[in-house]
N, C-alpha and C. Protein backbone atom coordinates (compact mmCIF):
# COMPACT_ATOMS: atom_id res chain seq x y z
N UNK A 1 -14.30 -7.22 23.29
CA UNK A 1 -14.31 -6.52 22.03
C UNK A 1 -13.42 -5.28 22.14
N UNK A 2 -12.49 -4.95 20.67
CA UNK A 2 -11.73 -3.87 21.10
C UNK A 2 -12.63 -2.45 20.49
N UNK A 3 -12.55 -1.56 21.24
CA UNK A 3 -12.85 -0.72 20.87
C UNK A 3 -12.13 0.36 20.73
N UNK A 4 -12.81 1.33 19.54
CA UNK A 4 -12.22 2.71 19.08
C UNK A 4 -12.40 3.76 18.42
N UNK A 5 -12.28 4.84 18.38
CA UNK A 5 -13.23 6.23 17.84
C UNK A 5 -13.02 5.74 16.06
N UNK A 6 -13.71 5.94 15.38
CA UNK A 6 -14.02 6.19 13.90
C UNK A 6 -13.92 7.78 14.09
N UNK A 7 -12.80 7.75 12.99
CA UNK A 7 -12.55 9.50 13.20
C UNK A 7 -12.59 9.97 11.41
N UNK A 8 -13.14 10.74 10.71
CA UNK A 8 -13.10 11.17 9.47
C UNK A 8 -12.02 11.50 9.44
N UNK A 9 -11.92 11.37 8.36
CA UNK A 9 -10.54 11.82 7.46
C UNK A 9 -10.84 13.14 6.63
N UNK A 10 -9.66 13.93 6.09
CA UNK A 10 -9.47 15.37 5.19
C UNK A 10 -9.55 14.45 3.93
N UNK A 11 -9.99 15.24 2.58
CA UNK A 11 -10.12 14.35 1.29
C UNK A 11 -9.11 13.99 1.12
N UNK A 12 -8.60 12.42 0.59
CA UNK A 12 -7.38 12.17 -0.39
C UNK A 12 -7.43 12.99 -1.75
N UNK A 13 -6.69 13.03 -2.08
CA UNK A 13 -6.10 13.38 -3.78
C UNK A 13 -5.47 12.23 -4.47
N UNK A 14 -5.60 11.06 -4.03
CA UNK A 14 -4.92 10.10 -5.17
C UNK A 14 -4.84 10.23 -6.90
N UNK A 15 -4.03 9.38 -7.39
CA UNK A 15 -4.10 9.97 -8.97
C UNK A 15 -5.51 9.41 -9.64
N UNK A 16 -5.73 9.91 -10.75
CA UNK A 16 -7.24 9.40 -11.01
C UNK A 16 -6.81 8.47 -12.01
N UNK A 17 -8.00 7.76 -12.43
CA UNK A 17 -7.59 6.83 -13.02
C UNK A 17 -7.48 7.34 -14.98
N UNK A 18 -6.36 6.64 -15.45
CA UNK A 18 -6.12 7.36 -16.60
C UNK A 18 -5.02 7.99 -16.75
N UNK A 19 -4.73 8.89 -15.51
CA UNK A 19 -3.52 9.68 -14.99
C UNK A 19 -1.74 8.24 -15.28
N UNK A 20 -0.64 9.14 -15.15
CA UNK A 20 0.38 8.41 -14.74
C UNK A 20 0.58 8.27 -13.38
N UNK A 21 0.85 7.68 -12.78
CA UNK A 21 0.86 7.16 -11.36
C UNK A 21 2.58 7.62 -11.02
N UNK A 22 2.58 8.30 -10.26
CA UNK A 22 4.04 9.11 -9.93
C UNK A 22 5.24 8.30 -9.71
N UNK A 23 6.36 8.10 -10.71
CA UNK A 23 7.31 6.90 -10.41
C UNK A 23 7.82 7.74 -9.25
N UNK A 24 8.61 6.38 -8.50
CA UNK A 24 9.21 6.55 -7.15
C UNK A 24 10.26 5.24 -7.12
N UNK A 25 11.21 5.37 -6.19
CA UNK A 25 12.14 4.51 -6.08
C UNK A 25 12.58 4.35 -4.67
N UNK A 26 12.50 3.19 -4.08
CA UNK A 26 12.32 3.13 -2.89
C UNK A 26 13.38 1.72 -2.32
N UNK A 27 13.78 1.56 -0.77
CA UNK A 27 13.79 0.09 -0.71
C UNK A 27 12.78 -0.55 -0.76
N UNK A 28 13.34 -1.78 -1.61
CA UNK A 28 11.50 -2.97 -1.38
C UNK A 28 12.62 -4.27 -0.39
N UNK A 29 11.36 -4.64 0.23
CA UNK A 29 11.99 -5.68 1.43
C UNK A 29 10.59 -6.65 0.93
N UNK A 30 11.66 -7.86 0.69
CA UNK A 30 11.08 -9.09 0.64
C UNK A 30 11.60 -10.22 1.77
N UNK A 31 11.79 -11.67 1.76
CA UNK A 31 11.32 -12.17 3.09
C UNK A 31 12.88 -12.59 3.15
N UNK A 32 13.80 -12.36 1.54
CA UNK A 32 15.24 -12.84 1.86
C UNK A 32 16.71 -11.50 2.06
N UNK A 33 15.84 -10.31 1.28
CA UNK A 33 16.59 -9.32 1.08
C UNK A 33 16.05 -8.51 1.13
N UNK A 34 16.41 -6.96 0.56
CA UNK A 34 16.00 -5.86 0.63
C UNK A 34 17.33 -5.15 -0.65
N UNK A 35 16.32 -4.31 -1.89
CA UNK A 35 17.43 -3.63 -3.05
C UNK A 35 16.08 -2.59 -3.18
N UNK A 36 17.16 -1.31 -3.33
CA UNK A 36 16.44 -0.08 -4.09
C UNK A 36 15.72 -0.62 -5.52
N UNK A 37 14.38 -0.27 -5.70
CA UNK A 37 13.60 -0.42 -6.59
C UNK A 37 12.80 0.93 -6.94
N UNK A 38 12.69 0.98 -8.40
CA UNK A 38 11.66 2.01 -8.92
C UNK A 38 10.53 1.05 -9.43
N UNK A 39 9.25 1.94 -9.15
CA UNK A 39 7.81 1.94 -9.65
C UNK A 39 7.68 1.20 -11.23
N UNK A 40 8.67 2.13 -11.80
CA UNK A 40 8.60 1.36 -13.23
C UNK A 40 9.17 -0.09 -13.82
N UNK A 41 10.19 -0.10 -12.73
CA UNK A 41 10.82 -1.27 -12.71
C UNK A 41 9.65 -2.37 -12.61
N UNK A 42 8.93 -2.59 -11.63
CA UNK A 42 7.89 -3.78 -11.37
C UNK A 42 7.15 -3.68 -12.44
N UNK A 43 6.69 -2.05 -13.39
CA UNK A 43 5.50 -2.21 -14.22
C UNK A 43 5.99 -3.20 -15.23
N UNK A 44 7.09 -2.98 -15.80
CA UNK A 44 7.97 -3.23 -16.94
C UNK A 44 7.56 -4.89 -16.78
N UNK A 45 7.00 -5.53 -15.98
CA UNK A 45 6.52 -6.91 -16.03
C UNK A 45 5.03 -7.03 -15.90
N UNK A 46 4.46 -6.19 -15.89
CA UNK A 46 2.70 -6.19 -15.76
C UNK A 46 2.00 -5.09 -14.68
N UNK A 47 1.06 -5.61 -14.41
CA UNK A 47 0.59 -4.31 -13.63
C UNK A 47 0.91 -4.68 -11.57
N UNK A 48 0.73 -3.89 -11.27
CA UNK A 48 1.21 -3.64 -10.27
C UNK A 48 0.03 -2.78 -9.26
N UNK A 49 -0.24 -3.29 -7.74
CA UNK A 49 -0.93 -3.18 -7.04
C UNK A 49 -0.18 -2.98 -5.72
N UNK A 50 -0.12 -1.15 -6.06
CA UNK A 50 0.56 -0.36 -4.92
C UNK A 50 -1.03 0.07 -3.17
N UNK A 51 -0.12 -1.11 -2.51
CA UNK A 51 -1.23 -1.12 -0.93
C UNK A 51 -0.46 -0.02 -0.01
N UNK A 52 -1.15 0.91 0.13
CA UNK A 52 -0.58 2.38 1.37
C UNK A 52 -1.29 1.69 2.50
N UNK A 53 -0.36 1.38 3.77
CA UNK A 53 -0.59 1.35 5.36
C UNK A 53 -0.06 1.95 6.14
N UNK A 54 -0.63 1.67 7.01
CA UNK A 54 0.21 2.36 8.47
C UNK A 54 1.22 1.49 8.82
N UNK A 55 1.93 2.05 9.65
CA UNK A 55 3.60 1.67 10.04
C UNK A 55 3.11 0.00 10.20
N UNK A 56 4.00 -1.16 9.83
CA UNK A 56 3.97 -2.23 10.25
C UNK A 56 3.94 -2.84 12.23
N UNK A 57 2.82 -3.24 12.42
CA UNK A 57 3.04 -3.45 13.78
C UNK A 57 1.61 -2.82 14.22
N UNK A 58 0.48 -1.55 13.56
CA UNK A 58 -0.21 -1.33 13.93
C UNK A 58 -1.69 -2.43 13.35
N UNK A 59 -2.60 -1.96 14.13
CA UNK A 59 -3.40 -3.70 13.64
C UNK A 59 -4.14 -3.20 12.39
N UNK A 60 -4.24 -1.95 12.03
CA UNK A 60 -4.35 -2.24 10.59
C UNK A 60 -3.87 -2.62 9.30
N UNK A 61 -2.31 -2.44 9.52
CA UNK A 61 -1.66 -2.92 8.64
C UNK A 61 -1.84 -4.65 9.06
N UNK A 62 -1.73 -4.74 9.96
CA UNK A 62 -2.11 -6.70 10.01
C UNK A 62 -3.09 -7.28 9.88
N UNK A 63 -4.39 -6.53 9.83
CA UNK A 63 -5.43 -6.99 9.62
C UNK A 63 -5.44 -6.87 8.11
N UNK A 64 -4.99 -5.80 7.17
CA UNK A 64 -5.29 -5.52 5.88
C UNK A 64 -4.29 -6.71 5.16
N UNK A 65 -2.96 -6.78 5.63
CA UNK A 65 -1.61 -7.67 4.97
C UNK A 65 -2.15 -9.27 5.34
N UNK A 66 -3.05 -9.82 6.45
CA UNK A 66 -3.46 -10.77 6.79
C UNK A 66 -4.27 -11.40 5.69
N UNK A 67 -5.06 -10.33 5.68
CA UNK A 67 -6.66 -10.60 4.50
C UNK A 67 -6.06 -10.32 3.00
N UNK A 68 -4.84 -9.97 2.83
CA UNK A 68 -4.65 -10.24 1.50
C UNK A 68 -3.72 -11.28 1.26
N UNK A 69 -2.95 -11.70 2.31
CA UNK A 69 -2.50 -13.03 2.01
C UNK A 69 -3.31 -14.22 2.00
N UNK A 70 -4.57 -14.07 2.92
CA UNK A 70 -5.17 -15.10 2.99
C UNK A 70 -6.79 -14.96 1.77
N UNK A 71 -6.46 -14.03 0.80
CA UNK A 71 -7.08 -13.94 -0.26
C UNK A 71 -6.19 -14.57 -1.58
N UNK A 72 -5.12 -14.15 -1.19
CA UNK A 72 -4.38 -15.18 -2.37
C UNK A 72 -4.24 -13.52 -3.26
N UNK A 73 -3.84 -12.47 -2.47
CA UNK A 73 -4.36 -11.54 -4.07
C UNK A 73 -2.38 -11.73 -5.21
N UNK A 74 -2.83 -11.43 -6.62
CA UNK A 74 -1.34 -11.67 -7.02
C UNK A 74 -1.31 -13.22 -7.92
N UNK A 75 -1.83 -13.94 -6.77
CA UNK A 75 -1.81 -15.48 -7.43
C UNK A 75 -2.95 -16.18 -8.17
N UNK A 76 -3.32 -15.76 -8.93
CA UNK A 76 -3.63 -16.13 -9.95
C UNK A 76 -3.82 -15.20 -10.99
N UNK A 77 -3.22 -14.23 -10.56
CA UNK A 77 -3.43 -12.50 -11.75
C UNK A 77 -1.80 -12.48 -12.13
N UNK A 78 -1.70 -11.60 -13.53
CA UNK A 78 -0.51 -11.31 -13.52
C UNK A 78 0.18 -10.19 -12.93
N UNK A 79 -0.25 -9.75 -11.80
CA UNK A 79 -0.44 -8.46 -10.86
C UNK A 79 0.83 -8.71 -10.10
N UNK A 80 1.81 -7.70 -9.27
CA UNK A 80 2.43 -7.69 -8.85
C UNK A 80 2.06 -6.71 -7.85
N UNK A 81 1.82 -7.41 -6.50
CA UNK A 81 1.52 -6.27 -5.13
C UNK A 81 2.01 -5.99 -4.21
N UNK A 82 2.57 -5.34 -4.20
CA UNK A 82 3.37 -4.40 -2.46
C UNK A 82 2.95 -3.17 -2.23
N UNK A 83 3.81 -3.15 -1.19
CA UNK A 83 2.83 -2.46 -0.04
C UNK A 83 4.16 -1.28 0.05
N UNK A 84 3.42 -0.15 0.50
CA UNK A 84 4.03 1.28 0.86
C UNK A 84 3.82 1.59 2.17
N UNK A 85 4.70 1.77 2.96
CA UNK A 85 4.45 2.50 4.63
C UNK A 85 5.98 2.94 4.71
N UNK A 86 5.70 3.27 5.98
CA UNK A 86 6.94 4.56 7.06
C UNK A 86 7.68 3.80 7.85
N UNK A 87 7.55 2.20 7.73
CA UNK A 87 8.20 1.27 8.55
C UNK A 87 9.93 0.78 7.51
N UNK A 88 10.54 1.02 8.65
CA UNK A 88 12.03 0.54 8.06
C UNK A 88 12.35 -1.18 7.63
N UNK A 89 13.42 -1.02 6.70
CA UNK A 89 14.04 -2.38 6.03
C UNK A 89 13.60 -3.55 6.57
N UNK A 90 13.81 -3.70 8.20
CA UNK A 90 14.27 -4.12 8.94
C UNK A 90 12.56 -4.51 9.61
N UNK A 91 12.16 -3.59 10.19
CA UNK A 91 10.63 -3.64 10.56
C UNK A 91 9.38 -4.77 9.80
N UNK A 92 10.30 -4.01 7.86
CA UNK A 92 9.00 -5.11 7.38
C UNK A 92 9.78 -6.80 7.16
N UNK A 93 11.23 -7.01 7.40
CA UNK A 93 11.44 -7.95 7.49
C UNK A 93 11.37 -8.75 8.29
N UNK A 94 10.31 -8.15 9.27
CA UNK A 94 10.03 -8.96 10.59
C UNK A 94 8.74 -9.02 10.55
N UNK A 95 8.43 -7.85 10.14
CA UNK A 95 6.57 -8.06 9.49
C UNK A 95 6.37 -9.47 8.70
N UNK A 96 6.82 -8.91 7.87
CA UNK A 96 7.00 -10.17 6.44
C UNK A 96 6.87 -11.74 6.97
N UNK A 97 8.10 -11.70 7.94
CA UNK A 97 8.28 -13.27 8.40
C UNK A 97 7.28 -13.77 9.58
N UNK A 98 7.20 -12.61 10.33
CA UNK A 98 5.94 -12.81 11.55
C UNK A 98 4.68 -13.40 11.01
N UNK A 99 4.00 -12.98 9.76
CA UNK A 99 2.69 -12.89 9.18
C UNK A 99 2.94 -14.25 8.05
N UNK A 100 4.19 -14.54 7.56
CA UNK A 100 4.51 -15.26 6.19
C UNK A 100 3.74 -14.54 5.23
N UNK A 101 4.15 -13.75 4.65
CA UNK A 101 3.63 -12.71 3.90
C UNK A 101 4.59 -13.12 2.56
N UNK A 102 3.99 -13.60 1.19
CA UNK A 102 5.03 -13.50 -0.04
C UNK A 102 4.94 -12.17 -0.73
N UNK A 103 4.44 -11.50 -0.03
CA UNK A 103 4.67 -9.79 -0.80
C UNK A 103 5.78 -8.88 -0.40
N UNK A 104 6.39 -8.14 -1.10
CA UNK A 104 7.13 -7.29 -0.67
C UNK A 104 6.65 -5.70 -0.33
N UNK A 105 7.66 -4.86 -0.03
CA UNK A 105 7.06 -4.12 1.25
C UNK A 105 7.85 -2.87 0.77
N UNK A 106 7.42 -1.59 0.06
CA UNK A 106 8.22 -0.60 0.15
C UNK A 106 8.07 -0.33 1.67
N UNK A 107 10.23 0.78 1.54
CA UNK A 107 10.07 1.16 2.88
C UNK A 107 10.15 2.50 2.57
N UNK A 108 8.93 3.91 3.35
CA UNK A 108 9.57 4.92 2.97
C UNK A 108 9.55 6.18 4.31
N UNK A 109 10.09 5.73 5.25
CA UNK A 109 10.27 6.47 6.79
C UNK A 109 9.60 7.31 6.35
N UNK A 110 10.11 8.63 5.17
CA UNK A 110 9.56 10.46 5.51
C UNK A 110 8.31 10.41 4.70
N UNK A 111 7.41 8.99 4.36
CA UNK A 111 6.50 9.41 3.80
C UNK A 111 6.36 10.41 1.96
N UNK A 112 7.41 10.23 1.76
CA UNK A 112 6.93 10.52 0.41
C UNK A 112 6.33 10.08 -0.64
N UNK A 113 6.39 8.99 -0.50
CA UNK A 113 5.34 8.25 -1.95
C UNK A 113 4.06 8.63 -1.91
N UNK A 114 3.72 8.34 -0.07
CA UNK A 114 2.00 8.81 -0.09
C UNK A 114 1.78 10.35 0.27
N UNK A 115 2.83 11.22 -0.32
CA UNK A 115 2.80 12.29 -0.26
C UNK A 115 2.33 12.99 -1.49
N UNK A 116 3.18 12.12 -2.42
CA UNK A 116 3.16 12.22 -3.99
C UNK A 116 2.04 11.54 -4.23
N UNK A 117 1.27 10.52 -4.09
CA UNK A 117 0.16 10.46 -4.17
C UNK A 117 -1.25 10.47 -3.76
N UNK A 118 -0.87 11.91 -2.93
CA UNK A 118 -2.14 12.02 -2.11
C UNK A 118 -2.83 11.58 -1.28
N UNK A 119 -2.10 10.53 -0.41
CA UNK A 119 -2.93 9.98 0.49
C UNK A 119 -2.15 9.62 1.93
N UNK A 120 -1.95 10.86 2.13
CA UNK A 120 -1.30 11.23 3.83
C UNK A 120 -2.51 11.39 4.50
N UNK A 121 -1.52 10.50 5.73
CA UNK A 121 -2.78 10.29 7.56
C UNK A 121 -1.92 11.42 8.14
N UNK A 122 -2.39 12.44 8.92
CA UNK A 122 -1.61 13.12 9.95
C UNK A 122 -1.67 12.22 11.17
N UNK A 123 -0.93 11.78 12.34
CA UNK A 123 -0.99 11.06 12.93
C UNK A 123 -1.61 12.10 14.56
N UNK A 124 -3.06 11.61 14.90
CA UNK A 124 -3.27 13.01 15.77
C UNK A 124 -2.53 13.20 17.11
N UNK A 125 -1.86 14.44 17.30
CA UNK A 125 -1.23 14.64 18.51
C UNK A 125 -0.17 14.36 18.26
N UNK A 126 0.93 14.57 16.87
CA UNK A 126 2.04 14.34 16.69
C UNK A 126 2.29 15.08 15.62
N UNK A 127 2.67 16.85 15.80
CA UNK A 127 2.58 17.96 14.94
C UNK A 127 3.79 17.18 13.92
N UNK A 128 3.30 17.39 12.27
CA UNK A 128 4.55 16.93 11.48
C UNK A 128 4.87 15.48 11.23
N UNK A 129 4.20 14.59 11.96
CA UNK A 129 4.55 13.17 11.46
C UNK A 129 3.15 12.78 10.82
N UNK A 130 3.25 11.95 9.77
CA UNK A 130 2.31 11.22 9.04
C UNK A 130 2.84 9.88 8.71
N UNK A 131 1.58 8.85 7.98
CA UNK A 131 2.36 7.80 7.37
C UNK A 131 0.88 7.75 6.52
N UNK A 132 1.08 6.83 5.36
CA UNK A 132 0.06 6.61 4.53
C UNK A 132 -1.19 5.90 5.15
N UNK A 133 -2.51 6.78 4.55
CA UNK A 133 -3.89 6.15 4.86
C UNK A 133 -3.82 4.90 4.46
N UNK A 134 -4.75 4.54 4.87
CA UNK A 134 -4.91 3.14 3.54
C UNK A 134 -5.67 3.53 2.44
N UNK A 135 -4.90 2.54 1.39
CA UNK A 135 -5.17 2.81 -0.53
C UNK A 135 -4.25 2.45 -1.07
N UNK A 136 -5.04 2.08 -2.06
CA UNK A 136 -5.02 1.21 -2.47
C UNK A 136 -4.95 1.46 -4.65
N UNK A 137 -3.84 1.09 -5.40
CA UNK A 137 -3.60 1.73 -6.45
C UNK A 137 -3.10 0.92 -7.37
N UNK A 138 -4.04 0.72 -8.32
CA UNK A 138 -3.83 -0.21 -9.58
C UNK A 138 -2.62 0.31 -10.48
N UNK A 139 -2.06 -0.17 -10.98
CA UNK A 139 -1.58 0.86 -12.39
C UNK A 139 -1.03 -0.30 -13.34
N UNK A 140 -0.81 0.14 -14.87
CA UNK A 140 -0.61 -1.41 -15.53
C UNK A 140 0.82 -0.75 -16.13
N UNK A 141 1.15 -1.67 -17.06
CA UNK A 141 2.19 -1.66 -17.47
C UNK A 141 3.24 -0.65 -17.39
N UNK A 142 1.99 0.25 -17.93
CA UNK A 142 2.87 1.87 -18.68
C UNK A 142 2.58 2.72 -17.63
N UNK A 143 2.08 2.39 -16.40
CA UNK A 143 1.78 3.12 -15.28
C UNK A 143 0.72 4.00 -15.32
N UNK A 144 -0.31 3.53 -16.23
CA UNK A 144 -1.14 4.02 -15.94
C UNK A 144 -2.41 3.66 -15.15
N UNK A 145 -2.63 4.58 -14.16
CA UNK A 145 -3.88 4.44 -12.94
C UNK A 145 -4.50 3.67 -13.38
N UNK A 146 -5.29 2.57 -12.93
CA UNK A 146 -6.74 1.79 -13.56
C UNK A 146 -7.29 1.77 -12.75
N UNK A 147 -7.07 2.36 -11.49
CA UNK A 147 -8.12 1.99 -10.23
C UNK A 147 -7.69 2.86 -8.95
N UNK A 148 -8.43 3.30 -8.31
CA UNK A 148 -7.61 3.67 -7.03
C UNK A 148 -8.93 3.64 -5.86
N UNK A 149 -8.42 3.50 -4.74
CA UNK A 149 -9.52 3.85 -3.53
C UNK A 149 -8.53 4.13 -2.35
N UNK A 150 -9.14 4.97 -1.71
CA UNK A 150 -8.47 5.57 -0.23
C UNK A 150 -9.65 6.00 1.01
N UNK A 151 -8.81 5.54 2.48
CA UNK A 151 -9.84 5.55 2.96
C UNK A 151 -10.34 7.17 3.51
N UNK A 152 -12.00 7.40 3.44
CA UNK A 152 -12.21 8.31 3.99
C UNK A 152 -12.24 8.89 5.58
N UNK A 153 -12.16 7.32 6.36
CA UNK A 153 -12.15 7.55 8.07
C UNK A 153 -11.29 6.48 8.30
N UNK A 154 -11.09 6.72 10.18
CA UNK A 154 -9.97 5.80 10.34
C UNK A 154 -10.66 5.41 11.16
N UNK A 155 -10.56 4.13 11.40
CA UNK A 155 -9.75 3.18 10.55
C UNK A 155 -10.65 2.70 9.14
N UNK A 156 -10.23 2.68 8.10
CA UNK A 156 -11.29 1.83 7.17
C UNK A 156 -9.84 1.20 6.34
N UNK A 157 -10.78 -0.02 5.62
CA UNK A 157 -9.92 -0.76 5.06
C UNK A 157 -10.51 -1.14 3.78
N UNK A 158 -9.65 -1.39 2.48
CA UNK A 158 -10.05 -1.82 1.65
C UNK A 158 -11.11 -2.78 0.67
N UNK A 159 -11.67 -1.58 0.02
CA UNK A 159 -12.95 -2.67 -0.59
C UNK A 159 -12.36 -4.18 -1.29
N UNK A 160 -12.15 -5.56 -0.40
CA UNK A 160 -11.18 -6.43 -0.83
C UNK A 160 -11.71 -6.78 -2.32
N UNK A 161 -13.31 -7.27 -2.47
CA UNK A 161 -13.83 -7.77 -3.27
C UNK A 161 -13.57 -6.74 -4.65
N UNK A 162 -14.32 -5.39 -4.18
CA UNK A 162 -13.76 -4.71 -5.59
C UNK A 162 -12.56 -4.12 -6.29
N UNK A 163 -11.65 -3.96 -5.18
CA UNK A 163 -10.12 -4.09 -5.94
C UNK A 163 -9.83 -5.66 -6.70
N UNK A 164 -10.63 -6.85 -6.02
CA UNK A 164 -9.93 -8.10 -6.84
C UNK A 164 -10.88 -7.99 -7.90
N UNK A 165 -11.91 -7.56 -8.25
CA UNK A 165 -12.55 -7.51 -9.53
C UNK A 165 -11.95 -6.78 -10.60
N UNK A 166 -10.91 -5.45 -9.81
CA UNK A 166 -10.35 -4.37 -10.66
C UNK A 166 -9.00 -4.96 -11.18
N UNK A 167 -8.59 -6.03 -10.24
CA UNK A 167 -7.22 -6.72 -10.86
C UNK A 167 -7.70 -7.39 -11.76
N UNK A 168 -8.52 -8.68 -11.50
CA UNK A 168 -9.42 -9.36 -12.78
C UNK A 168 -9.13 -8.61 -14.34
N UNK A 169 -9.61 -7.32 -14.25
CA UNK A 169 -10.51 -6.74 -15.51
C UNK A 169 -9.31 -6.56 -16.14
N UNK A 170 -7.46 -6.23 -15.68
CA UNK A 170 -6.28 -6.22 -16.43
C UNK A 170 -6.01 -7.46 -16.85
């Protein structure tokens, strides 16, 4: 069995629900390419289910990207879901293909998206570097919030069942 400290977390600030959800424009890496994309761009087709992880390669991002491929989330909703981390172009295009993952993958090294939305990990014993907690962020069309959760300790991972109830309800 692996073992490891459960360490609390400082509060997130994610946006609340109701709020506009902070556009951003980022590379997105899918399993054939990789093109600069904005936030609004994906809404402009339905709602959209922004997943914050840790760098690709650590086992929470594979345990969380595992259990949502093998939930099917996306396919059968008109939801569109990718994922936000600190891992490069290149990183999640090896993620992507390692796992067979049909989601795409913002890439954002300095951490700003989950800066802008409140939900920075300090990484301990590494003054100045962070990458996003996990959380997890609904928003529909017009970008507005319908849902959000972030974790309060590390490692925790997403309530799977009640985010897919929260995609459902769009």
């Amino acid at each position: 069995m692996v073992s490891f400290d459960v360490t609390e977390l400082p509060p997130a600030d994610p946006p609340a629900r109701g709020e506009s959800a902070p556009e951003f424009v980022r590379p997105l890496v899918g399993a054939e390419y990789w093109e600069n994309a904005a936030l609004s761009e994906l809404a402009e087709t339905g709602p959209v289910v922004l997943v914050f992880y840790p760098m690709d390669g650590a086992f929470p991002a594979t345990y969380m990207w595992t259990e949502i491929r093998d939930r099917g989330w996306g396919a059968d909703a008109d939801a569109t879901v990718v994922g936000v981390s600190i891992s490069t172009p290149y990183e999640h295009g090896a993620f992507i293909d390692r796992y067979d993952l049909e989601y795409r993958l913002f890439s954002d090294p300095a951490n700003g998206v989950a800066e802008r939305y409140g939900v920075v990990h300090d990484l301990d014993g590494m003054a100045g570097v962070t990458e996003p907690r996990p959380a997890v962020v609904l928003v529909d069309g017009d970008r507005t919030v319908r849902y959000t959760w972030a974790a309060e300790e590390w490692p925790e991972f997403p309530p799977y069942d009640e985010t897919e109830d929260a995609i459902a309800e769009l």
